[in-house]
N, C-alpha and C. Protein backbone atom coordinates (compact mmCIF):
# COMPACT_ATOMS: atom_id res chain seq x y z
N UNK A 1 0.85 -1.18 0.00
CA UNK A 1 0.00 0.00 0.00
C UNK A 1 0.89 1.23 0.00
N UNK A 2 0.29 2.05 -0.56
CA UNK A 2 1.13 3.57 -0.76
C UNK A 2 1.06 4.15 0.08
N UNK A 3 1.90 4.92 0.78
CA UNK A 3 2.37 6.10 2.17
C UNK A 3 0.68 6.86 1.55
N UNK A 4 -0.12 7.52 2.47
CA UNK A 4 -1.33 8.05 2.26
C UNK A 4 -0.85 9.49 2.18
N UNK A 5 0.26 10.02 2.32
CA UNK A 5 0.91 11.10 2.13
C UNK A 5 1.39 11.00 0.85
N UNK A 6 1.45 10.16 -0.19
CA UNK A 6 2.05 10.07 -1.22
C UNK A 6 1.00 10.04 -2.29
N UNK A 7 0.01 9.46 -1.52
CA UNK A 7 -1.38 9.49 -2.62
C UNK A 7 -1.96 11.41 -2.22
N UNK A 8 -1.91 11.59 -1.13
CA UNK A 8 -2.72 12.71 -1.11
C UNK A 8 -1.96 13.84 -1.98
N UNK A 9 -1.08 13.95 -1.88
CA UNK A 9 0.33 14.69 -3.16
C UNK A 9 0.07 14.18 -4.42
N UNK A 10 -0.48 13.23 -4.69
CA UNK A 10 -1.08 12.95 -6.16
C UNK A 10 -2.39 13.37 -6.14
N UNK A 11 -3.02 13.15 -5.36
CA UNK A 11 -4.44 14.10 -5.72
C UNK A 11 -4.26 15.33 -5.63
N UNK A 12 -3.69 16.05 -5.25
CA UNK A 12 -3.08 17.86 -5.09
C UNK A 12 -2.82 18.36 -6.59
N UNK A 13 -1.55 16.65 -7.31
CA UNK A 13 -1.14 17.31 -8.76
C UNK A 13 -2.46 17.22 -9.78
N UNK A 14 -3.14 15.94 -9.19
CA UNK A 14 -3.91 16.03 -10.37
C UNK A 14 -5.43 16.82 -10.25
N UNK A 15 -5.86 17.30 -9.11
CA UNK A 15 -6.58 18.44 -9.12
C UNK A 15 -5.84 19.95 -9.59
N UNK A 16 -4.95 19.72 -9.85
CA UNK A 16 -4.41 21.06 -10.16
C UNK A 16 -4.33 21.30 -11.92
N UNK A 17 -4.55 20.10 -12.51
CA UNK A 17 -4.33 19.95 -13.96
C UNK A 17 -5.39 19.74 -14.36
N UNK A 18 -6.02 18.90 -13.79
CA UNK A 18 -7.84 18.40 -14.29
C UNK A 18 -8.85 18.79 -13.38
N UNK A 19 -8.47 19.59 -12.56
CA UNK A 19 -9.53 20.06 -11.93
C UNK A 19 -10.52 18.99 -10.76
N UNK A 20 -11.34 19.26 -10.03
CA UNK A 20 -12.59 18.55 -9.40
C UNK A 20 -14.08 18.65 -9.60
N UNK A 21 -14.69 17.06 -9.86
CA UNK A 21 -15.67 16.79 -9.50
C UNK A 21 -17.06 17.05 -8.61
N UNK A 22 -17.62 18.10 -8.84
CA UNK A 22 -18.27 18.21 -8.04
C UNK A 22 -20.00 18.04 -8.16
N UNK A 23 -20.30 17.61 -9.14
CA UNK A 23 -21.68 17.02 -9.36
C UNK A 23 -21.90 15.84 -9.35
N UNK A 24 -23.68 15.15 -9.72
CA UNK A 24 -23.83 13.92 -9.29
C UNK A 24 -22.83 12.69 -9.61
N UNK A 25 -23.27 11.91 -9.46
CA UNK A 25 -21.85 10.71 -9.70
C UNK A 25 -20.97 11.16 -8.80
N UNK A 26 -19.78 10.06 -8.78
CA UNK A 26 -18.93 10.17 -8.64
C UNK A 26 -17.59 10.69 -9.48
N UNK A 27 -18.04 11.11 -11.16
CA UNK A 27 -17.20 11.18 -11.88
C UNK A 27 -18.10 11.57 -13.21
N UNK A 28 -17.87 12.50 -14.27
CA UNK A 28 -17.75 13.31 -14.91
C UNK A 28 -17.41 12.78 -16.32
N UNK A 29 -17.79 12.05 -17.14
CA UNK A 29 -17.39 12.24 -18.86
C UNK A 29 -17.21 13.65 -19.00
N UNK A 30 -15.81 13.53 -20.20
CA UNK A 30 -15.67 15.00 -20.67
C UNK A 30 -14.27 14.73 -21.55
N UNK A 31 -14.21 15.91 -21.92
CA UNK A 31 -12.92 15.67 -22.97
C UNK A 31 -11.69 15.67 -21.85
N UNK A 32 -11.72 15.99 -20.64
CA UNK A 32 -11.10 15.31 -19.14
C UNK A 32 -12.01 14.65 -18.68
N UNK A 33 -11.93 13.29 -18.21
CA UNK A 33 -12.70 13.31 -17.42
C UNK A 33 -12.27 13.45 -15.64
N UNK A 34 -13.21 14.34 -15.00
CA UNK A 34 -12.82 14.95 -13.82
C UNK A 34 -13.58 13.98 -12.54
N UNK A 35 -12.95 13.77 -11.47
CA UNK A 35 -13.49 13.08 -10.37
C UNK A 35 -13.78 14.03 -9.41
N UNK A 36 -14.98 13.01 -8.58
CA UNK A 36 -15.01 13.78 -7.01
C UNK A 36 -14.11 13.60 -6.33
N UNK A 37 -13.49 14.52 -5.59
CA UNK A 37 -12.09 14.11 -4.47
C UNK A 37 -12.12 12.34 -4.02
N UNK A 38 -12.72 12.02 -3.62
CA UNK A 38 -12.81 10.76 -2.93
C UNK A 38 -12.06 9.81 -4.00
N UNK A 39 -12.97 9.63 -5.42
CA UNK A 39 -12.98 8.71 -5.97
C UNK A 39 -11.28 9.27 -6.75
N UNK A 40 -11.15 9.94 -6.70
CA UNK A 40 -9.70 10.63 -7.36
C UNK A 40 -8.83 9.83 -5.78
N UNK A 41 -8.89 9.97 -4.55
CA UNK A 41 -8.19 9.61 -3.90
C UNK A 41 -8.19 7.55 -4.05
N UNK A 42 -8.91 7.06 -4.60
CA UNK A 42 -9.02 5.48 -5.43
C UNK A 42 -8.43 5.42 -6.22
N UNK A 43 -8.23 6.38 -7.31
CA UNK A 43 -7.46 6.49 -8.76
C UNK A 43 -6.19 6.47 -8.24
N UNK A 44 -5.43 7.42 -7.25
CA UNK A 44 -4.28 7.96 -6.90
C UNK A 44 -3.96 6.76 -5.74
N UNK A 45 -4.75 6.21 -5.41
CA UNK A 45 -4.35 5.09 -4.25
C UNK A 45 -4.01 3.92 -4.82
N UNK A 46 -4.77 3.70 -5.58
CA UNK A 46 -4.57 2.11 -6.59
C UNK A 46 -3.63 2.44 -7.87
N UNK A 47 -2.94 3.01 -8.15
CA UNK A 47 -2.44 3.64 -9.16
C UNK A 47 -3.35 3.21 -10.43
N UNK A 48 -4.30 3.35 -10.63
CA UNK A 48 -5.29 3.28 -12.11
C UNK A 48 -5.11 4.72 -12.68
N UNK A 49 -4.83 4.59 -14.05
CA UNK A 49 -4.24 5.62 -15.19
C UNK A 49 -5.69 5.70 -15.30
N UNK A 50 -5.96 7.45 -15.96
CA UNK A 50 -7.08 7.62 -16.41
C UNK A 50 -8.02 7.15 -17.72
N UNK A 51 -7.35 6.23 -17.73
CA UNK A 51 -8.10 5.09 -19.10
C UNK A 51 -8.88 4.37 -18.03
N UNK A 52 -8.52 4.14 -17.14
CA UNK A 52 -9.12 2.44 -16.39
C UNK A 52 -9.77 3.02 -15.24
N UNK A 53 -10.61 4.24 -15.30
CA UNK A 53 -11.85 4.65 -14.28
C UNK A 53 -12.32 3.83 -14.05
N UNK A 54 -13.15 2.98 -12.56
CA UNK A 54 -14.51 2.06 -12.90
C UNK A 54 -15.35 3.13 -13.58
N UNK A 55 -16.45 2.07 -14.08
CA UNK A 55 -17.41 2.53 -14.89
C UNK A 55 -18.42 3.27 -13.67
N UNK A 56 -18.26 1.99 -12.27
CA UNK A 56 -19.15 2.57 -11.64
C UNK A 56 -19.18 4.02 -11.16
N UNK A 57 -18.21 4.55 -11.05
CA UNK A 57 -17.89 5.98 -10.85
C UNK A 57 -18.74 6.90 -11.80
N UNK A 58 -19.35 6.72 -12.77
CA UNK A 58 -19.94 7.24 -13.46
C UNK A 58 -21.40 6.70 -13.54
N UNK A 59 -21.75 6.01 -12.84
CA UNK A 59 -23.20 5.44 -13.40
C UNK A 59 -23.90 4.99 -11.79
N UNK A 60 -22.77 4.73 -11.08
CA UNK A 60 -23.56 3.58 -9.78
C UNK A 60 -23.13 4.12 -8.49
N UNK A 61 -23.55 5.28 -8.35
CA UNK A 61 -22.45 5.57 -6.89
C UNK A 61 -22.39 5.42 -5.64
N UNK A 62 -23.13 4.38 -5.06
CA UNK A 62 -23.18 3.59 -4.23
C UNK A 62 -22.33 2.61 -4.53
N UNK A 63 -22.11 1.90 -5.68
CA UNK A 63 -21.27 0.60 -5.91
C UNK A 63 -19.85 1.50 -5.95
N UNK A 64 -19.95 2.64 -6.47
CA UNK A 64 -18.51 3.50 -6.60
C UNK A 64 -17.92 3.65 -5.11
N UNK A 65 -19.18 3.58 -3.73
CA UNK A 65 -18.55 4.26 -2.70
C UNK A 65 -17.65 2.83 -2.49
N UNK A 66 -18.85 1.62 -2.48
CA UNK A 66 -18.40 0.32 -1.89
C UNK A 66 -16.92 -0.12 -2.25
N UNK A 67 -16.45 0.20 -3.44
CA UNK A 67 -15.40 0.00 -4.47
C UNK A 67 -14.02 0.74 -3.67
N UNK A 68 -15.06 2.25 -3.41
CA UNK A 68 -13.77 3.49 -2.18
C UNK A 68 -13.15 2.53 -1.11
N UNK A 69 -14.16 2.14 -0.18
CA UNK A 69 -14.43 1.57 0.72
C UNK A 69 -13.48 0.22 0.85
N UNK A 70 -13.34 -0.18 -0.25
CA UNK A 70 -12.80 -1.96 -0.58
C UNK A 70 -11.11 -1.05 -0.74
N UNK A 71 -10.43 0.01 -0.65
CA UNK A 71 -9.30 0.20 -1.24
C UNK A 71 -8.79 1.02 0.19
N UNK A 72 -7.47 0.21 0.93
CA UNK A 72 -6.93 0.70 2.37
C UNK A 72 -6.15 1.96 2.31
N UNK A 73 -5.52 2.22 1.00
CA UNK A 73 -4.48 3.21 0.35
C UNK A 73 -5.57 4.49 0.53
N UNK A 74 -6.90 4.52 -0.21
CA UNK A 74 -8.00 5.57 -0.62
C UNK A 74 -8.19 5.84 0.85
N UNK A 75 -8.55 4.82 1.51
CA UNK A 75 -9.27 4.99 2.73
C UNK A 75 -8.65 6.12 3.82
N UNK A 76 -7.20 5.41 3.77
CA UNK A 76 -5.75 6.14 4.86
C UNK A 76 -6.31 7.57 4.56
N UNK A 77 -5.85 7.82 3.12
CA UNK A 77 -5.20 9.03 2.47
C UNK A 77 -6.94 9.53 2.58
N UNK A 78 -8.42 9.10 2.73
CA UNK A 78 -9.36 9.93 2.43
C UNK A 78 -9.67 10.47 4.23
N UNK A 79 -8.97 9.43 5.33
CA UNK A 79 -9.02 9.46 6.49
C UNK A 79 -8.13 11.00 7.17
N UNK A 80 -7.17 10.54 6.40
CA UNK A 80 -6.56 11.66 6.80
C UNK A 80 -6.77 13.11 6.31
N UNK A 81 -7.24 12.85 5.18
CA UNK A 81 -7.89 14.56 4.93
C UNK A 81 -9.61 15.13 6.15
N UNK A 82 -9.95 14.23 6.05
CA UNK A 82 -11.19 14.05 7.16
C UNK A 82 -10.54 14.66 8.11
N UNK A 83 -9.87 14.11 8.56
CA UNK A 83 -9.40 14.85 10.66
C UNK A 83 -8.89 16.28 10.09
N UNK A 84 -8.30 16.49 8.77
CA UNK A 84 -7.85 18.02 8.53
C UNK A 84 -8.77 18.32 8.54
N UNK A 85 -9.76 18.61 8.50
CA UNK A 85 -11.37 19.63 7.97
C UNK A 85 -11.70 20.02 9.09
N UNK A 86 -12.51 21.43 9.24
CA UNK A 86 -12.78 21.78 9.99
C UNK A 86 -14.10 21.77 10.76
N UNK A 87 -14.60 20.74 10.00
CA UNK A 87 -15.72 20.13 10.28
C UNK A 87 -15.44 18.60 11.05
N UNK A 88 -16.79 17.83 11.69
CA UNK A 88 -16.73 16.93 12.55
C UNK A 88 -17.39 15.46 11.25
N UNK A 89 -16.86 14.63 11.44
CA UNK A 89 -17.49 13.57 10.68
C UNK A 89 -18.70 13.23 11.11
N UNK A 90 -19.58 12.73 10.33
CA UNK A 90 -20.93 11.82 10.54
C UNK A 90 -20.85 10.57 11.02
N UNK A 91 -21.47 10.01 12.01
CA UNK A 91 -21.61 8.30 11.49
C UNK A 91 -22.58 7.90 11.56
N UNK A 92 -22.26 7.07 11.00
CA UNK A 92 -23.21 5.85 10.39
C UNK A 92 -23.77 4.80 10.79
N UNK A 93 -25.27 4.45 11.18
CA UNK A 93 -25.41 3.13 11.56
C UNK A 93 -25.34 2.51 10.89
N UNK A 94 -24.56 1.35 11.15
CA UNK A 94 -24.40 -0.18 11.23
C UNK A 94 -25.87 -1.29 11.56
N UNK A 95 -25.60 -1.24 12.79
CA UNK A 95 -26.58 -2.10 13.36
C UNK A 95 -26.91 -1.59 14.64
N UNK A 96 -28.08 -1.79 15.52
CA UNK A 96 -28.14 -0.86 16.50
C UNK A 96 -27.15 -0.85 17.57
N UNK A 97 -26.81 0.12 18.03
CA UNK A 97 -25.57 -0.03 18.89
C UNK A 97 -24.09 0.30 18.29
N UNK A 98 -23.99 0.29 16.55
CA UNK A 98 -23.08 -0.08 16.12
C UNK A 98 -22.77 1.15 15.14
N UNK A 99 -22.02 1.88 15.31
CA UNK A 99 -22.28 3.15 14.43
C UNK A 99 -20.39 3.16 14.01
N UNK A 100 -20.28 3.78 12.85
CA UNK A 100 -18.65 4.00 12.57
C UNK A 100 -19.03 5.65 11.78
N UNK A 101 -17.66 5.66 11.38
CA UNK A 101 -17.51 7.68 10.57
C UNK A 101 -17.54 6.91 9.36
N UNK A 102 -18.07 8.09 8.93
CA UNK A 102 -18.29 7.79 7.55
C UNK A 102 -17.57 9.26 6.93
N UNK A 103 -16.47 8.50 6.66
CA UNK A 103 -15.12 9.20 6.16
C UNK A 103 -15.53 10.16 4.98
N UNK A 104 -15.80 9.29 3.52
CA UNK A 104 -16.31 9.47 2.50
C UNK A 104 -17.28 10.48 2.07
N UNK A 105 -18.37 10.45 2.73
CA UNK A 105 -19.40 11.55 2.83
C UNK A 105 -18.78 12.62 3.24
N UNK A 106 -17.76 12.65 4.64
CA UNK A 106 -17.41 14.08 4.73
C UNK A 106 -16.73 14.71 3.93
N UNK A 107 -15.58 14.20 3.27
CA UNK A 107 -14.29 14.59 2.63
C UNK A 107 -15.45 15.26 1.37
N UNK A 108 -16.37 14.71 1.01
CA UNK A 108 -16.70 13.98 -0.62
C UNK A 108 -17.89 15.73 -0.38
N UNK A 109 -18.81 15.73 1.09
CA UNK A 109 -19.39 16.73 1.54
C UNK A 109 -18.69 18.19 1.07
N UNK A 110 -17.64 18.06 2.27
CA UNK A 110 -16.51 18.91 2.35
C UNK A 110 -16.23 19.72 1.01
N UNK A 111 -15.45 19.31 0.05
CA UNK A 111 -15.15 19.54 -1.62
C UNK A 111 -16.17 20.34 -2.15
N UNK A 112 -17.66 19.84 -2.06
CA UNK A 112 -18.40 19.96 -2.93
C UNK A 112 -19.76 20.97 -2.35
N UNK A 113 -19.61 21.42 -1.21
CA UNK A 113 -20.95 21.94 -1.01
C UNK A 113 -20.50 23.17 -0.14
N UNK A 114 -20.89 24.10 -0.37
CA UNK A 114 -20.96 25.53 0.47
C UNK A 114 -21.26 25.65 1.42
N UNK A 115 -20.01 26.38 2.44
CA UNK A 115 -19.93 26.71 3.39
C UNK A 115 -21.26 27.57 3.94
N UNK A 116 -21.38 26.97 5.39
CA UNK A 116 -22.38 28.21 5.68
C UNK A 116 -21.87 29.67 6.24
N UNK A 117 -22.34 30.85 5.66
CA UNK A 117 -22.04 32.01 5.65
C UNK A 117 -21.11 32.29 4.42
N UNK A 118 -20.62 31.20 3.43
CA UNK A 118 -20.03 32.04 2.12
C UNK A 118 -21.03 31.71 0.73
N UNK A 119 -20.39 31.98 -0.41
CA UNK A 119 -21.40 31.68 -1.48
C UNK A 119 -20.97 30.62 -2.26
N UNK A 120 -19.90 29.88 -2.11
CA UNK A 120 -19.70 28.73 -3.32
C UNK A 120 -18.87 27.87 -2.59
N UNK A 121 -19.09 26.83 -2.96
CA UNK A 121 -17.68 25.77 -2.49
C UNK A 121 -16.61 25.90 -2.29
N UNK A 122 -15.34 25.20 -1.63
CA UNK A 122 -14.06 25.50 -1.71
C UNK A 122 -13.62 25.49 -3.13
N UNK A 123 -12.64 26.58 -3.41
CA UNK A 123 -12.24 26.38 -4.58
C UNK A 123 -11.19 25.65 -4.95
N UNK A 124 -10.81 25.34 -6.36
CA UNK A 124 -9.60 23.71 -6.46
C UNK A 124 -8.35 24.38 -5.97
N UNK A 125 -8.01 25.83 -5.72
CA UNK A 125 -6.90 25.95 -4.63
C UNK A 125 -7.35 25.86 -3.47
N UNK A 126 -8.23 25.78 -2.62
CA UNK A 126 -8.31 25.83 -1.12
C UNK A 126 -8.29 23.79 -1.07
N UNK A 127 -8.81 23.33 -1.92
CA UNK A 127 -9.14 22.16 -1.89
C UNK A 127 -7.54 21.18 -1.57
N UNK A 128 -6.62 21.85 -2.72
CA UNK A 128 -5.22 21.45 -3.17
C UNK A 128 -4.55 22.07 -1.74
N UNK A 129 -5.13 22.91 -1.45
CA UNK A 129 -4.26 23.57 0.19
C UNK A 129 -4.59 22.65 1.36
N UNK A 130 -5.72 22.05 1.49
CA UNK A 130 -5.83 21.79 2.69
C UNK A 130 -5.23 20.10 2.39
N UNK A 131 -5.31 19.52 0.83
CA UNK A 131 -4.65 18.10 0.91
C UNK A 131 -3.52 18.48 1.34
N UNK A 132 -2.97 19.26 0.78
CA UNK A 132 -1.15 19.35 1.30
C UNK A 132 -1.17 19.71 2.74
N UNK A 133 -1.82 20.03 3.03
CA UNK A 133 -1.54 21.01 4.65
C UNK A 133 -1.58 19.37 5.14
N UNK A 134 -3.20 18.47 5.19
CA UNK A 134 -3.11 17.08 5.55
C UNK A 134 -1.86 16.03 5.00
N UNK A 135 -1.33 15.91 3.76
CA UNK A 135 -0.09 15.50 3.57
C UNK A 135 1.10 15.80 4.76
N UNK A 136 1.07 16.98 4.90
CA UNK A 136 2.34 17.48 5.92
C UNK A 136 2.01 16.79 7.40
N UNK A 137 0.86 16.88 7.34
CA UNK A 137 0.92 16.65 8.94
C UNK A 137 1.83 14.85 9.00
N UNK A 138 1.36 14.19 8.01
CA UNK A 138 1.81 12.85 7.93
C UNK A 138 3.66 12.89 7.90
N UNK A 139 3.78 13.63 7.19
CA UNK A 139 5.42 14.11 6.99
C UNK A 139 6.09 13.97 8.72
N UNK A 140 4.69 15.39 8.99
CA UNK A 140 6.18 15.81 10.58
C UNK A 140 5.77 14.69 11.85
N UNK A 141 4.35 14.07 11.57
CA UNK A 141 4.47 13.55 12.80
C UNK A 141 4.78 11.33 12.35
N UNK A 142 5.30 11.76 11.25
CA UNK A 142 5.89 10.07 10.50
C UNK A 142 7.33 9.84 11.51
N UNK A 143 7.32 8.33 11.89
CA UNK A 143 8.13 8.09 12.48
C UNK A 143 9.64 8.27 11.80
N UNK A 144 10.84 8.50 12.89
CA UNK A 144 12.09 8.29 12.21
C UNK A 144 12.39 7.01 11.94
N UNK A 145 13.28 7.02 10.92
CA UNK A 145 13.91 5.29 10.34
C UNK A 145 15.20 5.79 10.77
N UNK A 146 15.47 4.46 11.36
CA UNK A 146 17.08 4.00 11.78
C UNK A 146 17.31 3.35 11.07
N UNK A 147 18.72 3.37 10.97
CA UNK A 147 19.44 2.25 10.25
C UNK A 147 20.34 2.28 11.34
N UNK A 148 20.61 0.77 10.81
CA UNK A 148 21.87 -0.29 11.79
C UNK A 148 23.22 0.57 11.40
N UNK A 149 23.47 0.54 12.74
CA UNK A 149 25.25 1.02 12.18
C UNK A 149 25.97 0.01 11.58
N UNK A 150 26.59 0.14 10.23
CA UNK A 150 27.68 -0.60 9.88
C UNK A 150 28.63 -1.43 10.67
């Protein structure tokens, strides 16, 4: 699995070139085709080139979340942008008694829907700012590597 600091630095470059997703689906036909943060953090986690989108990303987005969900790389790297936000996660029942965060919705929330008290969504620089700001934190608080003395 990929450092989730290494995927979130790939979703930074490639929101910065193709832009973000922010309508229904999970993903966008177009002469780019553009993702919602989440499902871009699947692309950038699994290393899939933009030929080999699932389909479901475009048609099924419930099967698109399940697909998020099935990938530990997406998950890390969508986890860790979550605790950056300045918002609190949702959760989710399970079963009664049994509730978890539901990572996905916030991050996926987050990106795409307007703040209360401004007029439009974050824009793809505030978006690209706060992955990196969450990238860094992984940087300074990543353990040191030793090596054996010779």
């Amino acid at each position: 699995m990929r450092h989730p600091r290494h995927t979130l630095q790939d979703m930074a470059s490639v929101i910065a070139i193709e832009g973000l997703h922010r309508g229904e689906q999970l993903a966008h036909r177009g002469y780019i085709d553009r993702l919602d943060i989440c499902a871009l953090a699947y692309i950038t986690a699994e290393w899939i080139g933009p030929t080999n989108i699932p389909a479901e990303f475009f048609t099924d987005e419930l099967a698109g979340i399940r697909l998020i969900e099935c990938s530990a790389g997406a998950m890390s790297a969508i986890r860790t942008l979550s605790e950056a936000l300045d918002t609190s996660v949702t959760e989710e029942k399970l079963a009664p008694g049994l509730y978890v965060p539901n990572w996905i919705e916030h991050v996926s929330n987050w990106a795409r829907t307007t703040p209360i008290g401004e007029t439009q969504p974050p824009s793809d620089d505030e978006v690209i700012g706060r992955i990196l700001r969450a990238a860094n934190t992984l940087t300074t608080h990543a353990p040191a590597v030793h090596t054996p003395a010779a």
